[in-house]
Protein backbone atom coordinates (compact mmCIF):
# COMPACT_ATOMS: atom_id res chain seq x y z
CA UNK A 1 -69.45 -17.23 -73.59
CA UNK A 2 -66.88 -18.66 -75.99
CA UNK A 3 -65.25 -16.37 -78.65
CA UNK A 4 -66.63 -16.56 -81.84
CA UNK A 5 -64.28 -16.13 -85.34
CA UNK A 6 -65.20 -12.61 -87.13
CA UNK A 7 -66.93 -13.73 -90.19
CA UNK A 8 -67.10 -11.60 -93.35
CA UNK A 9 -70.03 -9.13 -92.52
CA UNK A 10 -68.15 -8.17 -88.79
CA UNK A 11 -64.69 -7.45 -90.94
CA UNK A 12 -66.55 -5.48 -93.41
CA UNK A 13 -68.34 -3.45 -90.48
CA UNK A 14 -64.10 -3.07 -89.54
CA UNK A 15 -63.12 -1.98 -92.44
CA UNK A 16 -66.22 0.45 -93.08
CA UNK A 17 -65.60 2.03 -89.83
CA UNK A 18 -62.03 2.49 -90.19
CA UNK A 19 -62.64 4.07 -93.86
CA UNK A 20 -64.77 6.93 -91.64
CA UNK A 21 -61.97 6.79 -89.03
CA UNK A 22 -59.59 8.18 -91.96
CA UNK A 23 -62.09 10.55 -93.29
CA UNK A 24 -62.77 11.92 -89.74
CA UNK A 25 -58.90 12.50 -90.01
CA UNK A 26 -58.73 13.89 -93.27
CA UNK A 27 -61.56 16.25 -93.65
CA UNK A 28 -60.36 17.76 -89.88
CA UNK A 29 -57.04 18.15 -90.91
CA UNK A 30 -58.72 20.31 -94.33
CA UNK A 31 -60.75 22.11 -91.35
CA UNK A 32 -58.06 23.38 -90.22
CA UNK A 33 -56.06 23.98 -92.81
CA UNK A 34 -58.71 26.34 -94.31
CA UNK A 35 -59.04 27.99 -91.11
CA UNK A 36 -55.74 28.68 -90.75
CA UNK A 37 -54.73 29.92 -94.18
CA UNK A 38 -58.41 32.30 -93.79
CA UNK A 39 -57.70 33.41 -90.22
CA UNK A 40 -54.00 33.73 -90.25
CA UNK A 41 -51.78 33.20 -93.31
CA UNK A 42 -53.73 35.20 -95.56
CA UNK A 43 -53.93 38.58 -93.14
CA UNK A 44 -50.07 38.28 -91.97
CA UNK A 45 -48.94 38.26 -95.81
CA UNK A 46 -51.40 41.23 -96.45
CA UNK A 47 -50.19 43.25 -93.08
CA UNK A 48 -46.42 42.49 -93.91
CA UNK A 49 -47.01 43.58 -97.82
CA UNK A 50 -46.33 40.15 -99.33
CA UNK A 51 -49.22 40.12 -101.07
CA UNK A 52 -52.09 42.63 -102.51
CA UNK A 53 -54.90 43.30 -100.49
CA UNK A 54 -56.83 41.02 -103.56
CA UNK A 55 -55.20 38.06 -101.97
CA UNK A 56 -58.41 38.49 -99.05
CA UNK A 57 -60.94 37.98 -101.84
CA UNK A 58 -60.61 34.31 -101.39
CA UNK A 59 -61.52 34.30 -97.62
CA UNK A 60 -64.90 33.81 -97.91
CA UNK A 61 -64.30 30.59 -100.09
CA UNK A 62 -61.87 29.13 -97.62
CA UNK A 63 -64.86 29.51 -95.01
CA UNK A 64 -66.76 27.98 -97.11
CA UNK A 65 -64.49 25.13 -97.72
CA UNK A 66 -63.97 24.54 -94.15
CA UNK A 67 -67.47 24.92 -93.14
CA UNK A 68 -67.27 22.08 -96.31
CA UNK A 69 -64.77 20.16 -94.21
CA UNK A 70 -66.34 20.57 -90.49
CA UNK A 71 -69.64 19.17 -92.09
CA UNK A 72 -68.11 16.09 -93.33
CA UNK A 73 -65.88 15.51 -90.41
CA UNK A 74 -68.92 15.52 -88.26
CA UNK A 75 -71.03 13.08 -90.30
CA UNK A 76 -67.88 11.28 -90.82
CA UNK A 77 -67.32 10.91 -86.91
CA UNK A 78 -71.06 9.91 -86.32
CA UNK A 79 -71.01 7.02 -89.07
CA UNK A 80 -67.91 5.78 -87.10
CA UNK A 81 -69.52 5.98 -83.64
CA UNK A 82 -72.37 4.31 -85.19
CA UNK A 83 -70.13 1.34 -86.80
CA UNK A 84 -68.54 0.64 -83.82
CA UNK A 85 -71.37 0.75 -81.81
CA UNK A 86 -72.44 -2.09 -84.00
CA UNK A 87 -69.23 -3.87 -83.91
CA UNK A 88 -69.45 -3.93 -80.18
CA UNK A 89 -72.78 -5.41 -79.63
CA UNK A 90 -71.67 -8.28 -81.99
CA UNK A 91 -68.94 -8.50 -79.24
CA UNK A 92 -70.48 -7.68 -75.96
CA UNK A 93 -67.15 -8.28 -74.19
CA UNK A 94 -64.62 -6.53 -74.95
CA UNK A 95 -61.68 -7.86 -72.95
CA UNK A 96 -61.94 -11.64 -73.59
């Protein structure tokens, strides 16, 4: 089987899948970020009296946002898996 060039459709497929790639990246770091600030910023500055007791009214949006954030990085992940897939069985070898 000789190596073919990547023609125009297989570099957009590339480029499609590494756009998802960086949203997989992004919307996990947000994940986390929400969680984080929810779970443990947000009850440490109440405990140590940096900040009201108020402050923990915006909990439930940060779950929300990260909930948000999980949903998209999973979709996100799946489209890639899917692109590549694709990719691959354009290129059944891998190592040529």
């Amino acid at each position: 089987m000789d190596p073919e060039p990547l023609t125009n459709a297989n570099w957009s497929q590339i480029t499609e899948a590494i756009g998802f790639l960086w949203l997989f990246l992004g919307s996990g770091t947000a994940f986390l970020g929400a969680i984080l600030l929810a779970q443990a910023i947000l009850p440490s500055l109440v405990i140590s009296g940096h900040t009201s007791k108020r402050t923990l009214k915006v909990r439930p949006w940060l779950y929300l946002a990260s909930l948000v954030a999980l949903t998209m990085a999973g979709l996100a992940l799946v489209r890639f898996i899917d692109l590549a897939i694709q990719v691959l069985d354009s290129y059944p070898r891998f190592w040529i």
